[in-house]
PDB file of N, CA and C in Angstrom:
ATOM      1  N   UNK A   1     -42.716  69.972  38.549  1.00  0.00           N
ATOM      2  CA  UNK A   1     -41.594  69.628  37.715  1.00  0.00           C
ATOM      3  C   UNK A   1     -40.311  70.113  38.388  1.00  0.00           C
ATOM      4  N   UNK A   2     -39.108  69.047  38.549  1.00  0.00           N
ATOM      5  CA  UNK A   2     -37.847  69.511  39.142  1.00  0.00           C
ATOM      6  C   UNK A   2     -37.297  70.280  38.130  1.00  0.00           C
ATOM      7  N   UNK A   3     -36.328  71.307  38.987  1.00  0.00           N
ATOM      8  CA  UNK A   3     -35.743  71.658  37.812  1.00  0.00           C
ATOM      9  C   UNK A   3     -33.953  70.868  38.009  1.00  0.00           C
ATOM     10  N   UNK A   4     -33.662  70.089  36.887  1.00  0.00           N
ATOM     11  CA  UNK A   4     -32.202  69.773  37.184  1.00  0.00           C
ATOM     12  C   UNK A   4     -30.998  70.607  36.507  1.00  0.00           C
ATOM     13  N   UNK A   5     -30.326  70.768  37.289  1.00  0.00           N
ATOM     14  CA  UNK A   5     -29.259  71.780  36.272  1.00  0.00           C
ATOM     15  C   UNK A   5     -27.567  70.999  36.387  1.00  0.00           C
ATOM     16  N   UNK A   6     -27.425  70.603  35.511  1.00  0.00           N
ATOM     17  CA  UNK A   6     -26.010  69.691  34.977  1.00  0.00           C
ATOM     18  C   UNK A   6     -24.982  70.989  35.011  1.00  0.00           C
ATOM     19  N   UNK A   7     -24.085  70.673  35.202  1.00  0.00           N
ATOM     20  CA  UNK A   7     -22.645  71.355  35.254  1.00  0.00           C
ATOM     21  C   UNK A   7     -21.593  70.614  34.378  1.00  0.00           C
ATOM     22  N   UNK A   8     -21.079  71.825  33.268  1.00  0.00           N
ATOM     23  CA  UNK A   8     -20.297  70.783  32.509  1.00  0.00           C
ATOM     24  C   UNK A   8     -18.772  71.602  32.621  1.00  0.00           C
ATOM     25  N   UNK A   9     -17.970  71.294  32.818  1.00  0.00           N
ATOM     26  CA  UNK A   9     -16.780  72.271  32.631  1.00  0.00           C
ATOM     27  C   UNK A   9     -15.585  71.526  31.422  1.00  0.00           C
ATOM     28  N   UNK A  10     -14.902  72.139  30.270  1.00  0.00           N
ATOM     29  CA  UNK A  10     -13.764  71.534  29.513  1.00  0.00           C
ATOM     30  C   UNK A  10     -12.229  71.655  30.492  1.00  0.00           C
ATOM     31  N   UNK A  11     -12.256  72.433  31.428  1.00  0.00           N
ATOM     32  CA  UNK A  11     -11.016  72.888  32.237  1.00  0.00           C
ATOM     33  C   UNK A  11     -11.174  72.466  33.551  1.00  0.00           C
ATOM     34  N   UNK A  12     -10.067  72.015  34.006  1.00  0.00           N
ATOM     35  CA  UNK A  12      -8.790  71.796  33.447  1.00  0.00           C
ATOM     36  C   UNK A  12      -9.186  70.305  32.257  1.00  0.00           C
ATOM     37  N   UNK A  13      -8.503  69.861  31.468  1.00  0.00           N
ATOM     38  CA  UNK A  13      -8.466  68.916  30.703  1.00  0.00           C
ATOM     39  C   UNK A  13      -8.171  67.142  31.737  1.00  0.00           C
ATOM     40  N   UNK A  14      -8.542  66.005  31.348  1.00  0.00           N
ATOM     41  CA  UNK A  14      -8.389  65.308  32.248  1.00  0.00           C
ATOM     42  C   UNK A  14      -7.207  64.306  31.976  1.00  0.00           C
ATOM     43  N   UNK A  15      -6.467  63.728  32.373  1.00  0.00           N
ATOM     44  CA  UNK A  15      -5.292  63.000  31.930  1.00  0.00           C
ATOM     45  C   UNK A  15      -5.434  62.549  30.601  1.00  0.00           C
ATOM     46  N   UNK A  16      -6.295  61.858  30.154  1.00  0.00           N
ATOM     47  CA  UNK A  16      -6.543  60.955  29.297  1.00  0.00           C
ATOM     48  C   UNK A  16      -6.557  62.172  27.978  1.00  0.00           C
ATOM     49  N   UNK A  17      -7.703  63.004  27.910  1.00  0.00           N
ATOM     50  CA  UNK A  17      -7.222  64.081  27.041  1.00  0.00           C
ATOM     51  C   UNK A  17      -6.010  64.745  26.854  1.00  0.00           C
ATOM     52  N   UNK A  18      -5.174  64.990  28.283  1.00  0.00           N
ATOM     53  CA  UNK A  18      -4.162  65.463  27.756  1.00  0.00           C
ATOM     54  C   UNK A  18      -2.779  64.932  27.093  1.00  0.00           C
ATOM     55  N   UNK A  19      -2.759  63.261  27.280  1.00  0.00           N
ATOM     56  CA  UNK A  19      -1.987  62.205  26.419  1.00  0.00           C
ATOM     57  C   UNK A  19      -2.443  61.885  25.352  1.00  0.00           C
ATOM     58  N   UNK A  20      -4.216  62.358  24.922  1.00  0.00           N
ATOM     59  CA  UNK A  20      -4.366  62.668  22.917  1.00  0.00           C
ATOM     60  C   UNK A  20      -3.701  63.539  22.708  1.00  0.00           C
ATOM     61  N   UNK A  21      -3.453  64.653  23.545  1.00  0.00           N
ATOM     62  CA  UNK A  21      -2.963  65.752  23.075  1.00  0.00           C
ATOM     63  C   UNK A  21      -1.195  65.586  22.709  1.00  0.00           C
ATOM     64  N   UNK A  22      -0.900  64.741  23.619  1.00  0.00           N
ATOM     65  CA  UNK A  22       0.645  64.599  23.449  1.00  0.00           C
ATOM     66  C   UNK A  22       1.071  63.763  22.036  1.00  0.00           C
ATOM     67  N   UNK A  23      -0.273  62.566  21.677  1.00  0.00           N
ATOM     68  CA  UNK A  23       0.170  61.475  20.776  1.00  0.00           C
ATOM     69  C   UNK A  23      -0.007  62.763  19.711  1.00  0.00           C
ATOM     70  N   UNK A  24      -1.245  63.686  19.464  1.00  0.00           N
ATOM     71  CA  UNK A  24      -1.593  64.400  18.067  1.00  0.00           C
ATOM     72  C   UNK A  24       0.177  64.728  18.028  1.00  0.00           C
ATOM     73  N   UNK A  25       0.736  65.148  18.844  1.00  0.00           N
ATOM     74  CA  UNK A  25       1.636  66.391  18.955  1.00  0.00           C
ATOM     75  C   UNK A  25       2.384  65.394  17.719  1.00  0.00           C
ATOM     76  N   UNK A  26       2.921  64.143  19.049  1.00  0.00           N
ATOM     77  CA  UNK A  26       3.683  62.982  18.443  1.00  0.00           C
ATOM     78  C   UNK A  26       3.463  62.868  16.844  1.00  0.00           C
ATOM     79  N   UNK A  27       2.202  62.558  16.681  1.00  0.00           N
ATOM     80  CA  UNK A  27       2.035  62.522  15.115  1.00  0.00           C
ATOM     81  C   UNK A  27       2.336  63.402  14.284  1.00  0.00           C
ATOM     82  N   UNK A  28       1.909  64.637  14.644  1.00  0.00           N
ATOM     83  CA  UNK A  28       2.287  65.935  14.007  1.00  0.00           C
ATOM     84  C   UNK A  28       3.836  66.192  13.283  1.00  0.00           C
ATOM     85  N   UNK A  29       4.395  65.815  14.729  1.00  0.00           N
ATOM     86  CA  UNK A  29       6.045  66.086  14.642  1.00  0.00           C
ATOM     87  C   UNK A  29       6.807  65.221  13.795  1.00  0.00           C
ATOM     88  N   UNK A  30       6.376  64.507  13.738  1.00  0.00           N
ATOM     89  CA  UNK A  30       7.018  62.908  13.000  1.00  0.00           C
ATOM     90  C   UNK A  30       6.557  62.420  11.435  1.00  0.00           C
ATOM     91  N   UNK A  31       5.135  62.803  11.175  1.00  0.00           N
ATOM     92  CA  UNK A  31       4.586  62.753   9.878  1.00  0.00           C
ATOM     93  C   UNK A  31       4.770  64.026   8.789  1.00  0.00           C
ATOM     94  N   UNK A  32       4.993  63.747   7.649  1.00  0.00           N
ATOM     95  CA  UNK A  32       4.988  64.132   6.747  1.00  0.00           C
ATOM     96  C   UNK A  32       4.034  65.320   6.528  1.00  0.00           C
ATOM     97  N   UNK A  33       3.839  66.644   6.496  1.00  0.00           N
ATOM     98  CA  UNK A  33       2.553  67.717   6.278  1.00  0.00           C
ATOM     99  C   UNK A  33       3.238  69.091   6.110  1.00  0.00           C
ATOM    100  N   UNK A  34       2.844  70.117   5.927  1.00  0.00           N
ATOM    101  CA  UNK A  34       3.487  71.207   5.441  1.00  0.00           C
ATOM    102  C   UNK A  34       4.583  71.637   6.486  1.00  0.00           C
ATOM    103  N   UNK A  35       4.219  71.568   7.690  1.00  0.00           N
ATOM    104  CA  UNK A  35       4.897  71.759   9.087  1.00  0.00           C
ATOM    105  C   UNK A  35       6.557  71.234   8.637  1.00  0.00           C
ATOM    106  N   UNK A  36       6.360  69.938   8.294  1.00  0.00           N
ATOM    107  CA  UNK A  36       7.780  69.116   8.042  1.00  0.00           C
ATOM    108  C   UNK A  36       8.196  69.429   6.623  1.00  0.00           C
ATOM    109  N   UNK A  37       7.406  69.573   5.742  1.00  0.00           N
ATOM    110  CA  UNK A  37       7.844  70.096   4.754  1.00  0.00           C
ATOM    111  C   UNK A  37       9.003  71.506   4.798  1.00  0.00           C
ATOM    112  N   UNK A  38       8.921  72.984   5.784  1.00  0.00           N
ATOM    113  CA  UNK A  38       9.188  73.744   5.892  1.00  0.00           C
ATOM    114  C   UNK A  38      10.287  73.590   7.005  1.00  0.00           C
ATOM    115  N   UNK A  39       9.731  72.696   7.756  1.00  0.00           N
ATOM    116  CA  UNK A  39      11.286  72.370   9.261  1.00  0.00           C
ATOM    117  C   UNK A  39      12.046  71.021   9.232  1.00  0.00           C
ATOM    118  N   UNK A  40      11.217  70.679   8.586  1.00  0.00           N
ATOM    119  CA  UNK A  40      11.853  69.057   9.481  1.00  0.00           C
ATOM    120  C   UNK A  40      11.166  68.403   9.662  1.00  0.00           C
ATOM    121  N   UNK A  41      11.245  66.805   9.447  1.00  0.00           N
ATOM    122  CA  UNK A  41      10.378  65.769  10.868  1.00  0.00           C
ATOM    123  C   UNK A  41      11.209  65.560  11.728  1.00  0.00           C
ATOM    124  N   UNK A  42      11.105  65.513  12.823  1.00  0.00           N
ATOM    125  CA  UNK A  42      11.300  65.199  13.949  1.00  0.00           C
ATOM    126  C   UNK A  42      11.731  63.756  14.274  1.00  0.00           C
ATOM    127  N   UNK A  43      12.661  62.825  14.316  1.00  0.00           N
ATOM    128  CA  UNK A  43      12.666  61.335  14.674  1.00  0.00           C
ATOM    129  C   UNK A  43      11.975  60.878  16.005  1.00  0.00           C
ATOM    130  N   UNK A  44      10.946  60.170  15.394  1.00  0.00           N
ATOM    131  CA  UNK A  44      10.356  59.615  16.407  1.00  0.00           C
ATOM    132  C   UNK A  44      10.537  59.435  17.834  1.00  0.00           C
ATOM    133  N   UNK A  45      12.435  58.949  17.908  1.00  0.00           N
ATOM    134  CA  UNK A  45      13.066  58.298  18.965  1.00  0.00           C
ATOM    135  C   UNK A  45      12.781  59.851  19.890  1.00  0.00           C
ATOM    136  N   UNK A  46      12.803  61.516  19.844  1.00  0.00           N
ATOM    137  CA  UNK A  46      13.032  62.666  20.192  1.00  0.00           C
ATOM    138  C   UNK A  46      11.658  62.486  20.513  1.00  0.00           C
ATOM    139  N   UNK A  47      10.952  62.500  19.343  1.00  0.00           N
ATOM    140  CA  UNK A  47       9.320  63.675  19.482  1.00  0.00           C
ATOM    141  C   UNK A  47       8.374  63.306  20.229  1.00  0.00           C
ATOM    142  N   UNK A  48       8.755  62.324  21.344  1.00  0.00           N
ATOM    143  CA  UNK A  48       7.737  61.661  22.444  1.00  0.00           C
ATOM    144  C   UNK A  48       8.114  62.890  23.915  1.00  0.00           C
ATOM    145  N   UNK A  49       9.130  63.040  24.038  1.00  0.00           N
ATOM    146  CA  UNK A  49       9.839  63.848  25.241  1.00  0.00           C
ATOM    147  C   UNK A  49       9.625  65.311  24.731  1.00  0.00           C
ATOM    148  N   UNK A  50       9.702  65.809  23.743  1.00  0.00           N
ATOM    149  CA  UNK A  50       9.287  66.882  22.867  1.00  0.00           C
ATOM    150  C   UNK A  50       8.151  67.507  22.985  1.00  0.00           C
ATOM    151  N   UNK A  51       7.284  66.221  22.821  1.00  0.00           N
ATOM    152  CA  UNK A  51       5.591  66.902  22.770  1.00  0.00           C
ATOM    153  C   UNK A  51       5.157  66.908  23.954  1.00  0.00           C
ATOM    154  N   UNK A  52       5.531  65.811  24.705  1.00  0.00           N
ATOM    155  CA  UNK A  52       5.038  65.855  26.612  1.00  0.00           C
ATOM    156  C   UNK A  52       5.971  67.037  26.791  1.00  0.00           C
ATOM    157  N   UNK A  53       6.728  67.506  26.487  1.00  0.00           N
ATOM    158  CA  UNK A  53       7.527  69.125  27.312  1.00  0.00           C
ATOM    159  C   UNK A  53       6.383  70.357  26.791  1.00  0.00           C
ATOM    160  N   UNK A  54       6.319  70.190  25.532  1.00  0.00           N
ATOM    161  CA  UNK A  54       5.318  71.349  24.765  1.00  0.00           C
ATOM    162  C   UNK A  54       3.843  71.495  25.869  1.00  0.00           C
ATOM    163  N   UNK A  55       3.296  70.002  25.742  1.00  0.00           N
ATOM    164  CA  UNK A  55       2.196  69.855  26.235  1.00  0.00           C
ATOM    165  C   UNK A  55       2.032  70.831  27.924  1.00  0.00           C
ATOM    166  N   UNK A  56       2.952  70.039  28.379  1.00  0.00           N
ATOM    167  CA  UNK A  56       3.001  70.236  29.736  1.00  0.00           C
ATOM    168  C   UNK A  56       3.389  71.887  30.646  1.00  0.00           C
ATOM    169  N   UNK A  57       4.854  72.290  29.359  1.00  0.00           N
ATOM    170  CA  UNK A  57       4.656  73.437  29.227  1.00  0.00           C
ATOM    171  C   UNK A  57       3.205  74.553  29.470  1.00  0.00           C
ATOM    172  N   UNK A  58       2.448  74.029  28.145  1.00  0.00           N
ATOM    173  CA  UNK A  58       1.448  74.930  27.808  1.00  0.00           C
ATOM    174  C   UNK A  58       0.892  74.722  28.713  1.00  0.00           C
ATOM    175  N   UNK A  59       0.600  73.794  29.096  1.00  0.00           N
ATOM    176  CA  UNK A  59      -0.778  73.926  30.446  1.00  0.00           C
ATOM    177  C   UNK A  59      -0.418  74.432  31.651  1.00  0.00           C
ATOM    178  N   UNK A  60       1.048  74.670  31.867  1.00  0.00           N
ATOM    179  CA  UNK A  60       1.267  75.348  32.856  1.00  0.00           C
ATOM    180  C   UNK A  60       1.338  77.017  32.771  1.00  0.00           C
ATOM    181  N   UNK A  61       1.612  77.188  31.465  1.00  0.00           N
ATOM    182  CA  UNK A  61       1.663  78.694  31.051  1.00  0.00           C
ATOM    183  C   UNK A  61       0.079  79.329  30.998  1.00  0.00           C
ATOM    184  N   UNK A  62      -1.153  78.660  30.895  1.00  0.00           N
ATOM    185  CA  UNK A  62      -2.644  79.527  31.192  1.00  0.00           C
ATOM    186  C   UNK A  62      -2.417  79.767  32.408  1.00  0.00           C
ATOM    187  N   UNK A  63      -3.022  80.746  32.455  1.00  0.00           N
ATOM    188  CA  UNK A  63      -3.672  81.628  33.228  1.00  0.00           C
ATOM    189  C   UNK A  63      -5.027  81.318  34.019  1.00  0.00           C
ATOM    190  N   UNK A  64      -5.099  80.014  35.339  1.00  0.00           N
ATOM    191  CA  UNK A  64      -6.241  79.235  34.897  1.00  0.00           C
ATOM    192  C   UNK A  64      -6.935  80.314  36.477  1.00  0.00           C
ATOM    193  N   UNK A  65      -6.189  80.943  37.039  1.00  0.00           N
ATOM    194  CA  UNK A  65      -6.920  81.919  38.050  1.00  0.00           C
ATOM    195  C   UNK A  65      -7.742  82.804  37.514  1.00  0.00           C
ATOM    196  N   UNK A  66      -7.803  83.085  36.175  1.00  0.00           N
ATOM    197  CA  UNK A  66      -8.470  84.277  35.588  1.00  0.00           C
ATOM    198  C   UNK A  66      -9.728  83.688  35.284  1.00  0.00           C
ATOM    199  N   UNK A  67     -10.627  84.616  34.743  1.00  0.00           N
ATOM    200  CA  UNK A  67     -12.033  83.937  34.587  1.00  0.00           C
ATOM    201  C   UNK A  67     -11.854  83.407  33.455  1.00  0.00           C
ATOM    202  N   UNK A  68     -12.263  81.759  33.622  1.00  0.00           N
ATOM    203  CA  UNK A  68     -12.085  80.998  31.765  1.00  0.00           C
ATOM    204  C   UNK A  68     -13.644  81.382  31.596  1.00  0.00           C
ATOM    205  N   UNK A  69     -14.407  81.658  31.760  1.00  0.00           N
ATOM    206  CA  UNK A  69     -16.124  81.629  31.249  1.00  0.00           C
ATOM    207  C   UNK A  69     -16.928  80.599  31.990  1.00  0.00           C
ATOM    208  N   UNK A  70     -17.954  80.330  31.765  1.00  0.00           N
ATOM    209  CA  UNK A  70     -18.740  79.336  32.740  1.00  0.00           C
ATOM    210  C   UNK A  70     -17.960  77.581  32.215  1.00  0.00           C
ATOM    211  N   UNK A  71     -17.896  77.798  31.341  1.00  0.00           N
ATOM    212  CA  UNK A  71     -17.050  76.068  31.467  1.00  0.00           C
ATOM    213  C   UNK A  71     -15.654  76.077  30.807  1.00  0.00           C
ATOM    214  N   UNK A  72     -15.096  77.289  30.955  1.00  0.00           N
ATOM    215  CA  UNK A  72     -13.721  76.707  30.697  1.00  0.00           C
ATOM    216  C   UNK A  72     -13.008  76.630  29.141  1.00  0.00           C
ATOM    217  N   UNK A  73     -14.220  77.886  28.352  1.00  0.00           N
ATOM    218  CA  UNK A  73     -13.772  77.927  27.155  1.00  0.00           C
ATOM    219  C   UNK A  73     -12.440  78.334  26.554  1.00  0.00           C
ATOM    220  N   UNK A  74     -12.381  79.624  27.525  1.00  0.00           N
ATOM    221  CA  UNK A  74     -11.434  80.618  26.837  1.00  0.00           C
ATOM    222  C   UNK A  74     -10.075  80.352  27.811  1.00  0.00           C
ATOM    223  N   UNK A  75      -9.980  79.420  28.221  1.00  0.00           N
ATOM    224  CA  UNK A  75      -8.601  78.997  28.884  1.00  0.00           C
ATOM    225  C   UNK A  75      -8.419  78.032  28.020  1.00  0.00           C
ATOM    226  N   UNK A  76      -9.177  76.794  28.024  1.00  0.00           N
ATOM    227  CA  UNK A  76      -8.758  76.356  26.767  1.00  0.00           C
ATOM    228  C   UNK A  76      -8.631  76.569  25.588  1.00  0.00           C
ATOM    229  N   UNK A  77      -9.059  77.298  24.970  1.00  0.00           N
ATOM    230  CA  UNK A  77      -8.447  78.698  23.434  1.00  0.00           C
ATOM    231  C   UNK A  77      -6.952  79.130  24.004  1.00  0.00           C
ATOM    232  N   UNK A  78      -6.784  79.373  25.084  1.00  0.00           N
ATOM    233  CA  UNK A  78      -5.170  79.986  24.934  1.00  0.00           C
ATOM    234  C   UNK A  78      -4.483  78.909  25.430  1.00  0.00           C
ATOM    235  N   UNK A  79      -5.072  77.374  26.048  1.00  0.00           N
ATOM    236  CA  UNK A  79      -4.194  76.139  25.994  1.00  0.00           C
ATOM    237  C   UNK A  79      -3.723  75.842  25.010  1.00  0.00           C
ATOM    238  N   UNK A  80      -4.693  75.869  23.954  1.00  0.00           N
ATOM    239  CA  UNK A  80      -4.617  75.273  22.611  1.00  0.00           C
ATOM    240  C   UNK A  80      -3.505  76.603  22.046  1.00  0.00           C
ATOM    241  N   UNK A  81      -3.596  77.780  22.060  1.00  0.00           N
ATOM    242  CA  UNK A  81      -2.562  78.596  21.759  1.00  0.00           C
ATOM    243  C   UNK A  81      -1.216  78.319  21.849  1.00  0.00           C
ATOM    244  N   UNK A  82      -1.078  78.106  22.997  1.00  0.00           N
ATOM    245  CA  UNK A  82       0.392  77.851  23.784  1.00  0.00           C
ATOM    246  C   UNK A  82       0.901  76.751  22.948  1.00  0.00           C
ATOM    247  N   UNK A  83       0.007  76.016  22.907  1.00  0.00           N
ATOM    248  CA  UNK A  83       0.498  74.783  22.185  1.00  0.00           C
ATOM    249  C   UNK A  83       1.138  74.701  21.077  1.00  0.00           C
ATOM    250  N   UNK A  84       0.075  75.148  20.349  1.00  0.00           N
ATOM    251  CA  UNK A  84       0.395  75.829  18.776  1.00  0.00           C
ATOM    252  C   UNK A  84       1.838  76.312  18.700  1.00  0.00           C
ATOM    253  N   UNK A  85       1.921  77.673  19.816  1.00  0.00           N
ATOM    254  CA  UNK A  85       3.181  78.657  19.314  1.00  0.00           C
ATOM    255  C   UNK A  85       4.303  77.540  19.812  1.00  0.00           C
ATOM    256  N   UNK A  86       3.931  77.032  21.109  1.00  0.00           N
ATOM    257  CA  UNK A  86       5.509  76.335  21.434  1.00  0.00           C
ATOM    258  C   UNK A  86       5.842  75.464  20.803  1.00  0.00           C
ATOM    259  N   UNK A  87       4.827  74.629  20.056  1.00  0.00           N
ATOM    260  CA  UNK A  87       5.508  73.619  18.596  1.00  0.00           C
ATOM    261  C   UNK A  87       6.101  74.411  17.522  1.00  0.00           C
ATOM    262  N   UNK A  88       5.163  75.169  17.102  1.00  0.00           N
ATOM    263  CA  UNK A  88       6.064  76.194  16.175  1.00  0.00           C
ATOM    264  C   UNK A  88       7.335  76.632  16.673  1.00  0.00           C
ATOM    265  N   UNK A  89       7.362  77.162  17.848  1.00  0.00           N
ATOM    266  CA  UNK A  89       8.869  77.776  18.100  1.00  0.00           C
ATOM    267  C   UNK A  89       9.958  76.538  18.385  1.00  0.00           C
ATOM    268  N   UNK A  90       9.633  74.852  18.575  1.00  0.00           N
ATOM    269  CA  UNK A  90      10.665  74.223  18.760  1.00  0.00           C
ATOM    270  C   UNK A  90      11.159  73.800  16.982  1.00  0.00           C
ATOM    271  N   UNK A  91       9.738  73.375  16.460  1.00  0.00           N
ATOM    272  CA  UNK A  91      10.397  73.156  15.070  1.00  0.00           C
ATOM    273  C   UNK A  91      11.602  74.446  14.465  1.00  0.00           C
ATOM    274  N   UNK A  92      11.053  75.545  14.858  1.00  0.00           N
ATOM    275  CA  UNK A  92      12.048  76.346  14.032  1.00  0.00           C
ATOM    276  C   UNK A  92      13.439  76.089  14.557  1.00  0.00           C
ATOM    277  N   UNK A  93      13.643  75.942  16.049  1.00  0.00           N
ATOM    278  CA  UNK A  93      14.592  76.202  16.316  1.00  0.00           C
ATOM    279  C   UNK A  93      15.354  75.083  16.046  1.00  0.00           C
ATOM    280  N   UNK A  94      14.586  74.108  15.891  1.00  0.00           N
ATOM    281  CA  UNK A  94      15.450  72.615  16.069  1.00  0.00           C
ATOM    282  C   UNK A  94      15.868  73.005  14.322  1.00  0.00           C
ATOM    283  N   UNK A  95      15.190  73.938  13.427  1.00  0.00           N
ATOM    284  CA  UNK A  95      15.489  73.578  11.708  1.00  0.00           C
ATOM    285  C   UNK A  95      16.608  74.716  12.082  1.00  0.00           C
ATOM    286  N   UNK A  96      16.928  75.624  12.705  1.00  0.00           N
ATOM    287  CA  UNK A  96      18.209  76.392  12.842  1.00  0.00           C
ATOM    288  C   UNK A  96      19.060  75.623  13.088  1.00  0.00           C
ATOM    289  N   UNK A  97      18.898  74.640  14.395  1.00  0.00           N
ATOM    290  CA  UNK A  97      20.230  73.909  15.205  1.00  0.00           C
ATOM    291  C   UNK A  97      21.136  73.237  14.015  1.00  0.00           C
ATOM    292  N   UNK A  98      19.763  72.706  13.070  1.00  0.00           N
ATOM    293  CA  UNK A  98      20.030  71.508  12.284  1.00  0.00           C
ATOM    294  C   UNK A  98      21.005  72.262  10.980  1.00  0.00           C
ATOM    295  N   UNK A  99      20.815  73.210  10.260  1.00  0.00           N
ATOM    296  CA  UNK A  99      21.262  73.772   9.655  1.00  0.00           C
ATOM    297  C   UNK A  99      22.761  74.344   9.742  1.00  0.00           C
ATOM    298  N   UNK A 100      22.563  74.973  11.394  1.00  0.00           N
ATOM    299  CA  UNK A 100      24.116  75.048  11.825  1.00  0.00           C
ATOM    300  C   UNK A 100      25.447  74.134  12.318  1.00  0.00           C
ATOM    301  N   UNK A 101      24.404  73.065  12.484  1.00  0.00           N
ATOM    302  CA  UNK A 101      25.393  72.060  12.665  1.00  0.00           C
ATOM    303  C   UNK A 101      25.651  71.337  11.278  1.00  0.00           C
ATOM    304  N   UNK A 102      25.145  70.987  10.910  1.00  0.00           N
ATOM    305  CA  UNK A 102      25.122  69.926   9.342  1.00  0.00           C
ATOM    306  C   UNK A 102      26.219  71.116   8.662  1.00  0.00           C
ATOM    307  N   UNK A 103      25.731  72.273   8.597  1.00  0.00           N
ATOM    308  CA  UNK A 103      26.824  73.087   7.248  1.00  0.00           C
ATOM    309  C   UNK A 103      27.440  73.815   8.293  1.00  0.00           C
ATOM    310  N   UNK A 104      27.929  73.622   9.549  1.00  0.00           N
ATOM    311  CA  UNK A 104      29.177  74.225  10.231  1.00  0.00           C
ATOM    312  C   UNK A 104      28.633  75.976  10.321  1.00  0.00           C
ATOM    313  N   UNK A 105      27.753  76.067  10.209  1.00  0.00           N
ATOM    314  CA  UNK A 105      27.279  77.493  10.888  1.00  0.00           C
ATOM    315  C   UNK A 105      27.558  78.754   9.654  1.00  0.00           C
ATOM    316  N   UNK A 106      28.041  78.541   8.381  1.00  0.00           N
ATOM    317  CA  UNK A 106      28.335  79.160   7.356  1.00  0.00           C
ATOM    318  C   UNK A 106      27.095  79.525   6.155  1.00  0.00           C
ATOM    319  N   UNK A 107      26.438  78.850   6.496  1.00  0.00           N
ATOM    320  CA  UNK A 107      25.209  79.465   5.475  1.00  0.00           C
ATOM    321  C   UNK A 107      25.034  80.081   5.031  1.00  0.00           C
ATOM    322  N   UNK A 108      24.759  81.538   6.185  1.00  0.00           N
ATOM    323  CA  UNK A 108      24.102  82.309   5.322  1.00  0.00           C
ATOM    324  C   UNK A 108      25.271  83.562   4.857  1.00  0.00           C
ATOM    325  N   UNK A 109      26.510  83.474   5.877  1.00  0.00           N
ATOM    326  CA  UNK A 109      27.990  83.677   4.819  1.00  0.00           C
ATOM    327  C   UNK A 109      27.967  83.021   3.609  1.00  0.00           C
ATOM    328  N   UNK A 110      27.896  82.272   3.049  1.00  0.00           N
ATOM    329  CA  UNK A 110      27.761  81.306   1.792  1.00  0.00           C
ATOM    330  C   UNK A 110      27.020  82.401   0.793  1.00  0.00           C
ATOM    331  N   UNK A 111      25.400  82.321   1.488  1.00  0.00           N
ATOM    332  CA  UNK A 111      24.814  82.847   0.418  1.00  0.00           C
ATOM    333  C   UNK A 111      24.628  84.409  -0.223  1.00  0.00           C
ATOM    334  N   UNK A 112      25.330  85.113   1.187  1.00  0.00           N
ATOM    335  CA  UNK A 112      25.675  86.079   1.069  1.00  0.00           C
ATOM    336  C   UNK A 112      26.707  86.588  -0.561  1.00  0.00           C
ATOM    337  N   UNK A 113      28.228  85.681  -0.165  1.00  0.00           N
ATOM    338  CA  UNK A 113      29.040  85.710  -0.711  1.00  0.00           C
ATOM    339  C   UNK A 113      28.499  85.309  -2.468  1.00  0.00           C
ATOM    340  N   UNK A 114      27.531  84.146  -2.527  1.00  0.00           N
ATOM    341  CA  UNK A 114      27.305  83.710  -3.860  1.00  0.00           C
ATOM    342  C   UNK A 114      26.630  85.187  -4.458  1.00  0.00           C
ATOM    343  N   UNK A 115      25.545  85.899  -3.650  1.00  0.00           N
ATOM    344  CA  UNK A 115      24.622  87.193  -4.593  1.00  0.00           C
ATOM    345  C   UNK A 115      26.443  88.366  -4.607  1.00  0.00           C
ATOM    346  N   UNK A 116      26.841  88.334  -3.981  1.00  0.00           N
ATOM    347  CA  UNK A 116      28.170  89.392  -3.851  1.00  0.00           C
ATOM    348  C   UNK A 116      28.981  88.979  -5.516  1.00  0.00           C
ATOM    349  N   UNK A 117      28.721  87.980  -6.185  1.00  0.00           N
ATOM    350  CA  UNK A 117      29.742  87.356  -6.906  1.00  0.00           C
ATOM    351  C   UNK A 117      28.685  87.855  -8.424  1.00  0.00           C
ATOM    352  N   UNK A 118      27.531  87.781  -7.919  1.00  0.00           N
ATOM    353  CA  UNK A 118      26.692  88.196  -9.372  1.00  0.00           C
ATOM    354  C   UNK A 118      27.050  89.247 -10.276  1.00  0.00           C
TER     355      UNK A 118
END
């Protein structure tokens, strides 16, 4: 009896996976879900250049010299990390930009001043 031994690796990810990864982003950013509920959606016309920066970002930020495990688990756990935090950190920032520009940067002077008046 031969013995055959298959080799499977998830890392690096292959093009095609990593443009699901860009459309989820796309969808994410643009649809309606708690994410947008709390920041924003994103206009479509933006969140294509947005999510390919996030994406592309993240995969350049692992660490892929280090040992991922025999196929490539635990690099992809902190791909998928990166991902995560750098969407999170653009929504917030883009719901700051948006805030300071729309009300002229006075906000939270505003709300300051309204509890000062109680």
């Amino acid at each position: 009896m031969q013995n055959l031994t298959t080799s499977f690796s998830i890392w690096p990810p292959s093009q095609r996976t990593r443009d699901a990864v860009i459309k989820r982003l796309i969808e994410t950013l643009t649809d309606k879900s708690v994410l947008s509920d709390r920041y924003g959606v994103v206009p479509a016309d933006e969140a294509g250049g947005f999510a390919r920066s996030i994406e592309e970002e993240a995969f350049n930020a692992v660490p892929t010299g280090t040992d991922g495990g025999e196929d490539g688990v635990e690099i992809l756990q902190a791909y998928s990390k990166e991902i995560s935090k750098r969407m999170l950190d653009f929504v917030k920032s883009r719901s700051v930009e948006s805030v300071n520009v729309s009300d002229g940067g006075d906000v939270v002077q505003e709300v300051k001043e309204d509890k000062d008046e109680d």
